[in-house]
C-alpha atoms as a PDB file:
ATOM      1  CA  UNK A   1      97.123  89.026  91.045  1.00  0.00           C
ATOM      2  CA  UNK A   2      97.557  87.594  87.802  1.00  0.00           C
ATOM      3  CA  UNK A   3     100.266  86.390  85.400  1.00  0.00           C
ATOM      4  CA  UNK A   4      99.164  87.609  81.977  1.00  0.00           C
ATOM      5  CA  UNK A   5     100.619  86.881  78.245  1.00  0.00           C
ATOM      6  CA  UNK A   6     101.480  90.170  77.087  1.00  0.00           C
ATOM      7  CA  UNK A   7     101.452  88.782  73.286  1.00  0.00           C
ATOM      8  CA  UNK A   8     105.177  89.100  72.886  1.00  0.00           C
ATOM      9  CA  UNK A   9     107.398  86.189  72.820  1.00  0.00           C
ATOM     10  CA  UNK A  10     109.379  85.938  76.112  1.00  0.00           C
ATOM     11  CA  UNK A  11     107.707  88.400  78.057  1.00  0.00           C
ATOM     12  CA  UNK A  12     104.723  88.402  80.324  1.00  0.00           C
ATOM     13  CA  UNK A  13     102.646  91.012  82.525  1.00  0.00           C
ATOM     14  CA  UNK A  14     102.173  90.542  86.598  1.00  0.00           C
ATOM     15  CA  UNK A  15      98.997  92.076  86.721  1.00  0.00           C
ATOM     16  CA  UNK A  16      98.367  93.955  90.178  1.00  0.00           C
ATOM     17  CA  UNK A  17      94.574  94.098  90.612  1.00  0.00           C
ATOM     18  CA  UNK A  18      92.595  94.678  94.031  1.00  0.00           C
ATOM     19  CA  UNK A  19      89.835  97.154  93.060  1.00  0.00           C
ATOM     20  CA  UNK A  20      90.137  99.771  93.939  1.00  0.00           C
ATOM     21  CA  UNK A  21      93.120 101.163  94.526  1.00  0.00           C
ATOM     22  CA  UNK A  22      95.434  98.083  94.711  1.00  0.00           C
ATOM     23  CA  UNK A  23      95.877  98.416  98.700  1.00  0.00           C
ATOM     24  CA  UNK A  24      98.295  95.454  99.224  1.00  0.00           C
ATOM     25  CA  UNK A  25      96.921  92.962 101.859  1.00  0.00           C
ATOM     26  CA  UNK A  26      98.020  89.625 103.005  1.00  0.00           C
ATOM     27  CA  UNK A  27      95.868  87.762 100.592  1.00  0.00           C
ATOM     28  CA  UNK A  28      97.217  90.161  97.550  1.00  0.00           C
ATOM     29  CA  UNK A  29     101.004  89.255  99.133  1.00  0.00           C
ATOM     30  CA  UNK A  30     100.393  85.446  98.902  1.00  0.00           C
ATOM     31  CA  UNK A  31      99.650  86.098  95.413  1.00  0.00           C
ATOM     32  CA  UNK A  32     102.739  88.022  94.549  1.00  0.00           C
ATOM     33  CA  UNK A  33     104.663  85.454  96.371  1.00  0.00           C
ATOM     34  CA  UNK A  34     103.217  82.632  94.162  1.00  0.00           C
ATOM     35  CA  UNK A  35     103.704  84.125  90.925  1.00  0.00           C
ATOM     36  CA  UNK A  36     106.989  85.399  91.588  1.00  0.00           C
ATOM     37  CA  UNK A  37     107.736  81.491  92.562  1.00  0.00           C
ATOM     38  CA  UNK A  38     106.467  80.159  89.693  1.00  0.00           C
ATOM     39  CA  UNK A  39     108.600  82.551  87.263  1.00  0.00           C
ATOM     40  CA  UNK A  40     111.625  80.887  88.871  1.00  0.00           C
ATOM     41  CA  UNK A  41     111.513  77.722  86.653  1.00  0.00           C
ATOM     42  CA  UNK A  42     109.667  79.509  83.522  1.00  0.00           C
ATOM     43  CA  UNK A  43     112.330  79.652  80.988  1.00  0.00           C
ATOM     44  CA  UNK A  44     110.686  80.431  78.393  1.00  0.00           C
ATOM     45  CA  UNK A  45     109.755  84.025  79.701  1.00  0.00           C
ATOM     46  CA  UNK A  46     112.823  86.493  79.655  1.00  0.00           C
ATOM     47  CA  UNK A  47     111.100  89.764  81.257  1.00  0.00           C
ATOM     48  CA  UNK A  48     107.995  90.642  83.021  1.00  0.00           C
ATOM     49  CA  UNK A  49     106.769  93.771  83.753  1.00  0.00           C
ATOM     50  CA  UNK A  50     104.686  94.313  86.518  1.00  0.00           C
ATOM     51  CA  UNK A  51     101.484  97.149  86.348  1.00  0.00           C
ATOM     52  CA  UNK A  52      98.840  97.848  88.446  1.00  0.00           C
ATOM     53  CA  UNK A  53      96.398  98.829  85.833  1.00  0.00           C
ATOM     54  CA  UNK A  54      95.863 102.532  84.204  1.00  0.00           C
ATOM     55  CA  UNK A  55      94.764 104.506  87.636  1.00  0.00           C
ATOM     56  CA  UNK A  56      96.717 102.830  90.258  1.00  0.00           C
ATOM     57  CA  UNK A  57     100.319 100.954  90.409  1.00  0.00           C
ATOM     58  CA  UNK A  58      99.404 100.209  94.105  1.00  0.00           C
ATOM     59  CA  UNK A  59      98.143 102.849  96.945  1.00  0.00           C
ATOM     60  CA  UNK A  60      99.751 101.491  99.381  1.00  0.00           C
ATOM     61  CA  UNK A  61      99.261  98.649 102.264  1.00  0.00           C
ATOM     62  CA  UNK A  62      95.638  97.519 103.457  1.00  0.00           C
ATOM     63  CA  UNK A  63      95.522  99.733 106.592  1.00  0.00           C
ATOM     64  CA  UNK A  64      93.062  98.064 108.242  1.00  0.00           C
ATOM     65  CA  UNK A  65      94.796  95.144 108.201  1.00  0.00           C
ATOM     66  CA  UNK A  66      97.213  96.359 110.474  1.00  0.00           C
ATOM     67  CA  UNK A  67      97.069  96.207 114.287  1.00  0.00           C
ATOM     68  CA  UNK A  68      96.143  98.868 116.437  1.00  0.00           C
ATOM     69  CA  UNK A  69      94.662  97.506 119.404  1.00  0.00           C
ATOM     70  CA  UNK A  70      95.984  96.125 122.698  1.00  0.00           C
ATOM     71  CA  UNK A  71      98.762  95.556 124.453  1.00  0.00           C
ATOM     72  CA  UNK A  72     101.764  96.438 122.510  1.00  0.00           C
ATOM     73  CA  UNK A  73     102.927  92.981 122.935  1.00  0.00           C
ATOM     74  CA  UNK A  74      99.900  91.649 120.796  1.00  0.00           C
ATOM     75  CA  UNK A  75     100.266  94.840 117.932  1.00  0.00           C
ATOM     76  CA  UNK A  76     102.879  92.790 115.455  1.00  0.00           C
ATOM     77  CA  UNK A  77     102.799  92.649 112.165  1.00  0.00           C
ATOM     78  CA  UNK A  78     105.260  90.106 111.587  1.00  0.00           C
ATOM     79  CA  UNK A  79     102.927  87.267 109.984  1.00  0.00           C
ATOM     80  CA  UNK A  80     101.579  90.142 107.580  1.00  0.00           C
ATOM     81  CA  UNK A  81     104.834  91.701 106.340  1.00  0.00           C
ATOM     82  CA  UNK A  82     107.169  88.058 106.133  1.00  0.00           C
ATOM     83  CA  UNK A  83     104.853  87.400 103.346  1.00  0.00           C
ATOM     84  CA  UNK A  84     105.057  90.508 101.265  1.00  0.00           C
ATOM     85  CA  UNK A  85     109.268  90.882 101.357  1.00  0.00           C
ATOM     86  CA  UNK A  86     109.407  87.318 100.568  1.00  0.00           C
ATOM     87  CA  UNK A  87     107.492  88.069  97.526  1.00  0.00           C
ATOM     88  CA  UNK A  88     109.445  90.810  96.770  1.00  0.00           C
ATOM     89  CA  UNK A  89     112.935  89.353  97.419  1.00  0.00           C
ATOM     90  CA  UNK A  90     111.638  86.496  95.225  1.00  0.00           C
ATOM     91  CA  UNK A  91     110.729  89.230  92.126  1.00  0.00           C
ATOM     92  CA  UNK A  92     114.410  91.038  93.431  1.00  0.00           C
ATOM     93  CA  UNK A  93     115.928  87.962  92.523  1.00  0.00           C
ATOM     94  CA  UNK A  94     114.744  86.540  89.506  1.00  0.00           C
ATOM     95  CA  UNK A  95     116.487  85.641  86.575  1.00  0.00           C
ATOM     96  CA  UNK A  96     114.063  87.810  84.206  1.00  0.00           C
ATOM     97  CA  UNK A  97     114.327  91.170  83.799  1.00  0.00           C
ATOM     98  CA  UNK A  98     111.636  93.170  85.439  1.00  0.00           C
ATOM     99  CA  UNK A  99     110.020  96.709  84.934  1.00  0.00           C
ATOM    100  CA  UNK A 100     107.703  98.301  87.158  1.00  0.00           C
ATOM    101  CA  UNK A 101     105.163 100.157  84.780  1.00  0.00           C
ATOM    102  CA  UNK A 102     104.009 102.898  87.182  1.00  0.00           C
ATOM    103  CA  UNK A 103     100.476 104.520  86.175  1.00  0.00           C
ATOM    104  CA  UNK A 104      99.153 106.761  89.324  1.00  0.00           C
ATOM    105  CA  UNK A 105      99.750 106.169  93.221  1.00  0.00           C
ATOM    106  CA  UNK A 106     103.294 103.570  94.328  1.00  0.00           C
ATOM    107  CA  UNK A 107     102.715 104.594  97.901  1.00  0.00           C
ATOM    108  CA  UNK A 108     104.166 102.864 100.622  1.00  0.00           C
ATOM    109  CA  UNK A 109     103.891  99.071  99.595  1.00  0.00           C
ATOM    110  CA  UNK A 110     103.234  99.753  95.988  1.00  0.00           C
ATOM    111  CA  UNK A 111     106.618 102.099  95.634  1.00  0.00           C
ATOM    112  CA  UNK A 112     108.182  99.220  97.715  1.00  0.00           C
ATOM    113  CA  UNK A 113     106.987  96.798  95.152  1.00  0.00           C
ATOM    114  CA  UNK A 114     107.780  98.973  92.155  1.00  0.00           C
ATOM    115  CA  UNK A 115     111.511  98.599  94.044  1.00  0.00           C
ATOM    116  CA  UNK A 116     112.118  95.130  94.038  1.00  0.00           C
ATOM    117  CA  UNK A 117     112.079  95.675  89.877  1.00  0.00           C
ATOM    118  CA  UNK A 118     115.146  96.002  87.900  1.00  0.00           C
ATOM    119  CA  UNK A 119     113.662  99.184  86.380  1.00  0.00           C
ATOM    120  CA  UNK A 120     110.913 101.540  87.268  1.00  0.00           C
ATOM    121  CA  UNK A 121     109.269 103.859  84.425  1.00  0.00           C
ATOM    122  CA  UNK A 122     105.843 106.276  85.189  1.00  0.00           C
ATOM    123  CA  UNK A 123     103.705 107.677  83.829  1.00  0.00           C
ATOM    124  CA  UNK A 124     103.066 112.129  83.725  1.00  0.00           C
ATOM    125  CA  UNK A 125     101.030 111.923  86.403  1.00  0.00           C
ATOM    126  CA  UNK A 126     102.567 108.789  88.763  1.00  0.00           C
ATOM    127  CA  UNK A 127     103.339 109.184  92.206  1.00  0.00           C
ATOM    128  CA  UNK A 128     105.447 107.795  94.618  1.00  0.00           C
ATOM    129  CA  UNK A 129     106.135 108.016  98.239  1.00  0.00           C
ATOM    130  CA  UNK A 130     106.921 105.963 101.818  1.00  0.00           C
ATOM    131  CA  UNK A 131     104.404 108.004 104.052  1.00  0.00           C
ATOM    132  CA  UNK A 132     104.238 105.679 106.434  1.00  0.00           C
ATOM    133  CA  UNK A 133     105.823 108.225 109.438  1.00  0.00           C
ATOM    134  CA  UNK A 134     102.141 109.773 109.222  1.00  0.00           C
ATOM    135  CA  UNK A 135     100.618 106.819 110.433  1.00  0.00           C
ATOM    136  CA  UNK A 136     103.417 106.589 113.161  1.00  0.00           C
ATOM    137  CA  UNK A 137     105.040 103.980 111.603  1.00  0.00           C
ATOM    138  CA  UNK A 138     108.120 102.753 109.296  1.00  0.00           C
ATOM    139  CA  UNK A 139     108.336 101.541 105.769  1.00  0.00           C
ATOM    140  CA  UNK A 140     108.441  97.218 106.636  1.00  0.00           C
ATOM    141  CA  UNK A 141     108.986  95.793 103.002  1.00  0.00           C
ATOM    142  CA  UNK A 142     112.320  97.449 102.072  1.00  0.00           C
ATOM    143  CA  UNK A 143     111.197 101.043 102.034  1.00  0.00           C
ATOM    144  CA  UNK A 144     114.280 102.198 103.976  1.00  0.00           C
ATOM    145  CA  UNK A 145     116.719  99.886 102.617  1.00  0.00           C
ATOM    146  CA  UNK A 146     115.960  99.951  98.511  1.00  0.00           C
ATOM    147  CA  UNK A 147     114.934 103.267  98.582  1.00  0.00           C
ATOM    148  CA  UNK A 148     118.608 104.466  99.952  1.00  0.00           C
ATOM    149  CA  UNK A 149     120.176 102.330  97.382  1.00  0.00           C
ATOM    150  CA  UNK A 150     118.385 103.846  94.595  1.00  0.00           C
ATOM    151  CA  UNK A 151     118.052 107.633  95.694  1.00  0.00           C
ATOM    152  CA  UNK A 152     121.187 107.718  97.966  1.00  0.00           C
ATOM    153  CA  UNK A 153     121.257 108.260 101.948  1.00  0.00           C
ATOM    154  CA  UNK A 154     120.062 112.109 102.568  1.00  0.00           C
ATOM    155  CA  UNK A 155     117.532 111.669 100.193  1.00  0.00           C
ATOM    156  CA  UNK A 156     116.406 108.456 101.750  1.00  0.00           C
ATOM    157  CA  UNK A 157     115.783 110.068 104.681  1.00  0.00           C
ATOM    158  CA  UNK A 158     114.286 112.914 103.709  1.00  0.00           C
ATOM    159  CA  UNK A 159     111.510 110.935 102.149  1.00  0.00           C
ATOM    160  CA  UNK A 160     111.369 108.736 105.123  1.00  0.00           C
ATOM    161  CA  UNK A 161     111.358 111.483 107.548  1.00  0.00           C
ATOM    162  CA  UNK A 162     108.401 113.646 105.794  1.00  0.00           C
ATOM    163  CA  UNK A 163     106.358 111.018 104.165  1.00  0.00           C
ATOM    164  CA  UNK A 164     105.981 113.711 101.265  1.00  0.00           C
ATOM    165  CA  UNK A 165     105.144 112.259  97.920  1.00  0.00           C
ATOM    166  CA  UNK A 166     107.349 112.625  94.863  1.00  0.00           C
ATOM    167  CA  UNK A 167     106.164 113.228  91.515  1.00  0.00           C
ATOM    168  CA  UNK A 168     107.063 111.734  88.132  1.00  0.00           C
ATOM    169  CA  UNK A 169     109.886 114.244  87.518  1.00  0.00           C
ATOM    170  CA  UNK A 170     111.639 114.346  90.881  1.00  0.00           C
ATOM    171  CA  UNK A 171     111.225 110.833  90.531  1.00  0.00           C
ATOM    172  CA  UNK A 172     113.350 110.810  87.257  1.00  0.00           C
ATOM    173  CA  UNK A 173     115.537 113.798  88.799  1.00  0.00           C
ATOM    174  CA  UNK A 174     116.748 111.420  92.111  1.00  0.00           C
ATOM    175  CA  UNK A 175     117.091 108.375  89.717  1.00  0.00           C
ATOM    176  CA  UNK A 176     114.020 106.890  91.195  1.00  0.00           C
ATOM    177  CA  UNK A 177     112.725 105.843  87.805  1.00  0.00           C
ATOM    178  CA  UNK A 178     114.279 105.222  84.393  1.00  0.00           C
ATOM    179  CA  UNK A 179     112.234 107.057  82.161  1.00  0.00           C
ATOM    180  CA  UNK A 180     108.478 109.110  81.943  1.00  0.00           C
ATOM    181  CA  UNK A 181     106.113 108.377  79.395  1.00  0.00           C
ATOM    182  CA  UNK A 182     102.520 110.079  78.473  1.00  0.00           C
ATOM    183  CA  UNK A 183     100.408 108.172  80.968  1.00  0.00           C
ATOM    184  CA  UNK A 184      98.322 106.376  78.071  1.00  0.00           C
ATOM    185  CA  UNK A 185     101.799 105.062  76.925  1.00  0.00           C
ATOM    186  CA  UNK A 186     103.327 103.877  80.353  1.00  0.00           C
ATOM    187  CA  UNK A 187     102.507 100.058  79.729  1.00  0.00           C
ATOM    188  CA  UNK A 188     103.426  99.890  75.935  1.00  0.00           C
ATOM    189  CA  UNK A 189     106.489 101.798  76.630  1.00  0.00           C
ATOM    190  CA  UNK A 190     107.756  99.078  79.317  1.00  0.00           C
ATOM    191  CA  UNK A 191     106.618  95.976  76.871  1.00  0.00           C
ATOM    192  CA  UNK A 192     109.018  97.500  74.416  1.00  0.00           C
ATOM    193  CA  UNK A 193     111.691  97.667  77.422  1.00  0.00           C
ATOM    194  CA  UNK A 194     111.344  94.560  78.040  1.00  0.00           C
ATOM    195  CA  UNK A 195     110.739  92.876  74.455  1.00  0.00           C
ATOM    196  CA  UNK A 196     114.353  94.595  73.939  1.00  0.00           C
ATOM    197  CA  UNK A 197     115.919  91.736  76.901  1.00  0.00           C
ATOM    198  CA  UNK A 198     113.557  88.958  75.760  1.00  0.00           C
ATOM    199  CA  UNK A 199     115.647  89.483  72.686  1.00  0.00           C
ATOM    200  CA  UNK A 200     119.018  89.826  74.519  1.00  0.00           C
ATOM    201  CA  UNK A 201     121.966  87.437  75.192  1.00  0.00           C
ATOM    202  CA  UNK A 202     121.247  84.604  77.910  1.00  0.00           C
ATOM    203  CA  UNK A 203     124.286  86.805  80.019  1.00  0.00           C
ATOM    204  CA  UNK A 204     121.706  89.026  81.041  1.00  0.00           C
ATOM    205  CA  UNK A 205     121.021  86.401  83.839  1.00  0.00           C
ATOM    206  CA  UNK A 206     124.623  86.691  84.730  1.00  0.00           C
ATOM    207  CA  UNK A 207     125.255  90.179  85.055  1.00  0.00           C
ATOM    208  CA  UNK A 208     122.181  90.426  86.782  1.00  0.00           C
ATOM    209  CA  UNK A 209     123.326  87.871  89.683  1.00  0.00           C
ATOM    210  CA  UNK A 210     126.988  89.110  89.694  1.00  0.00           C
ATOM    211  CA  UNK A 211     125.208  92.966  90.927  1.00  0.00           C
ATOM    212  CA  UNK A 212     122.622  91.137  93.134  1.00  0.00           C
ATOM    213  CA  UNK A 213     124.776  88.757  94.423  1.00  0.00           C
ATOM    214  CA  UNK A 214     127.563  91.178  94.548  1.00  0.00           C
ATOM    215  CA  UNK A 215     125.542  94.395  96.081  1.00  0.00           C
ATOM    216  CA  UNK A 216     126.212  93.635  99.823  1.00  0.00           C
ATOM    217  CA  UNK A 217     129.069  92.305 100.099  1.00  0.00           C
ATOM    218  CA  UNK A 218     133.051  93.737 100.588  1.00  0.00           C
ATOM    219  CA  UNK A 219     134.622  94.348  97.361  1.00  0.00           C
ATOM    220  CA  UNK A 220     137.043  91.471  96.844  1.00  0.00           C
ATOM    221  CA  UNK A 221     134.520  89.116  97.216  1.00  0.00           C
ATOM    222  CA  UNK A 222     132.063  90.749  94.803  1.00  0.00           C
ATOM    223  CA  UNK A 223     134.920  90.614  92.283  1.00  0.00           C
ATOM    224  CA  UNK A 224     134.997  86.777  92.739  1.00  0.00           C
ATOM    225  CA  UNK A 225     131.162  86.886  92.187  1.00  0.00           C
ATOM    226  CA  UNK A 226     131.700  88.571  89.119  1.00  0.00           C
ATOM    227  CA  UNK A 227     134.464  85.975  87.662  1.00  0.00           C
ATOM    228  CA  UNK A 228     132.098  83.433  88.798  1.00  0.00           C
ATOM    229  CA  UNK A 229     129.644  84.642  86.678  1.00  0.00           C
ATOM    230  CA  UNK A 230     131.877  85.901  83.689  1.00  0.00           C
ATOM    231  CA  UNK A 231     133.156  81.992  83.279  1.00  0.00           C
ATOM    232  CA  UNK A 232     129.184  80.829  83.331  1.00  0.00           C
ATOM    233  CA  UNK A 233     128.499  83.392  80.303  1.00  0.00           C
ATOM    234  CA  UNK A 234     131.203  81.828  78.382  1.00  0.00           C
ATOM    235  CA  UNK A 235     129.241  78.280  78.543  1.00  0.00           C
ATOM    236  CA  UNK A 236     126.195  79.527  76.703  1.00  0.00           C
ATOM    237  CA  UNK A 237     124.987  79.061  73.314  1.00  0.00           C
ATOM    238  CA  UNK A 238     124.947  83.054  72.745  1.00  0.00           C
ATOM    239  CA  UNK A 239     128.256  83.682  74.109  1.00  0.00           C
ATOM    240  CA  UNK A 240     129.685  81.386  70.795  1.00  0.00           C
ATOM    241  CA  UNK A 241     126.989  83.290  68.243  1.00  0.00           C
ATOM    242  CA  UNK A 242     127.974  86.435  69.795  1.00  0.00           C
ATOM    243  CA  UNK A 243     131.887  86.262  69.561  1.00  0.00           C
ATOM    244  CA  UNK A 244     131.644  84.951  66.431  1.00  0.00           C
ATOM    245  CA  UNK A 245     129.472  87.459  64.651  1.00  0.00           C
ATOM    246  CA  UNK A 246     131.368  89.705  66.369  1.00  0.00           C
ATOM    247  CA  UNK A 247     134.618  88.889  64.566  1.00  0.00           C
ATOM    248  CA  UNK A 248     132.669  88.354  61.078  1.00  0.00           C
ATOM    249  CA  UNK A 249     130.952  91.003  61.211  1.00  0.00           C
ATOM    250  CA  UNK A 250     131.678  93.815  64.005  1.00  0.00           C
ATOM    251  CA  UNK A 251     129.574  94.766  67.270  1.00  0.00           C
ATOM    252  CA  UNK A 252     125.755  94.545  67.707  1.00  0.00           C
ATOM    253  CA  UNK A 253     124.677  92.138  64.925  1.00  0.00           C
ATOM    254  CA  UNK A 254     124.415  89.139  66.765  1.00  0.00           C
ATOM    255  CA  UNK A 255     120.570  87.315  67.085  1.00  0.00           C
ATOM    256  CA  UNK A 256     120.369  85.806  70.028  1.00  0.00           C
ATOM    257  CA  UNK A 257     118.516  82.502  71.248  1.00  0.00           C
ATOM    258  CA  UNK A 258     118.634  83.430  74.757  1.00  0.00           C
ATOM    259  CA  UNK A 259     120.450  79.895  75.713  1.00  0.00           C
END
């Protein structure tokens, strides 16, 4: 698990790699964990997209890390699966925008991961799935709880109750992912995504944490949330280029320092 210059100003690459298939294990969760911490004070990157390489976003979870012997007192996997949603609460919750750039398998950890993104876009031939019912088992990294936010309840637990897999255009169809590219073009595709927000206003940071911060909570108080956050954008450097171009010269010709 790497953090990789993508050669674009602003934007860098979390590079998933665990040959071969990007099973996620405690070692490969530490990882995630510690780059997504780091990205909390780099200001000088604006989006990040995270891919797992051209075969595999991630296969799923490391099964033979989990436990399966015993007494069922002694089978937890608590120590293994705190790490891996505190790295992906920490990517959730970043002030970058992040894409997912899906090439092949985002089973079971790896479609939980690709959830924590802002955005999600795949490849022809990507997959994704919870299938963790077949081992016996329930999705432990937010695999019941993103997944309904994204796809809505019934389909939630459809998925969850079958373990089927869903292909790149269902995917697209349930609102899963954003957008399907030629599978050659997945990675490029997303590093233009997210060179468009490097470029953006620095109010990208506070519309994202008005929804975040605003997503589970009752309504009035999400409204405060988003005043909160509306009086912030009004202190930046962009909100003052940004009004003013806008009155000199009409909507969308602003250029933005992202401050």
């Amino acid at each position: 698990m790497n953090l990789e210059d993508s050669g674009r100003d602003g934007v860098a690459i979390i590079r998933v790699g665990r040959p071969k298939v990007n099973a996620i294990n405690s070692q490969l969760s530490a990882e995630l964990l510690a780059v997504a911490k780091g990205l909390q004070t780099r200001t000088d990157i604006r989006a990040v997209v995270v891919w797992g390489g051209p075969k595999f976003f991630a296969a799923g979870a490391d099964i033979g890390e989990f436990p399966s012997d015993g007494p069922p007192e002694d089978r937890d996997p608590t120590p293994m699966t705190n790490v891996l949603n505190e790295a992906l609460s920490t990517i959730e919750n970043l002030d970058q925008i992040t894409i997912s750039a899906v090439n092949g398998f985002a089973l079971g950890g790896g479609c939980e991961m690709s959830m924590a993104t802002d955005f999600r876009v795949c490849g022809e031939s990507a997959v994704f799935g919870q299938p963790e019912i077949l081992l016996g088992i329930t999705p432990g990294a937010g695999g019941t709880q993103r997944l309904t936010r994204l796809v809505g309840v019934t389909k939630s637990k459809e998925l969850g109750y079958t373990g089927r897999q869903v292909k790149a255009t269902e995917a697209l169809e349930i609102g899963l992912v954003s957008a399907i590219y030629p599978d050659d073009e997945v990675l490029d595709s997303a590093l233009d995504m997210a060179d468009g927000f490097a470029r953006g206003p620095a109010a990208l940071v506070n519309v994202k944490r008005s929804i975040m911060d605003g997503l589970h909570v009752d309504l009035a108080t999400a409204i405060e949330i988003e005043k909160r956050e509306f009086v912030a954008s009004f202190k930046t450097d962009d909100a003052v280029i940004g009004i003013k171009s806008f009155l000199a010269n009409g909507p969308g010709k602003a250029d933005f320092t992202g401050k």
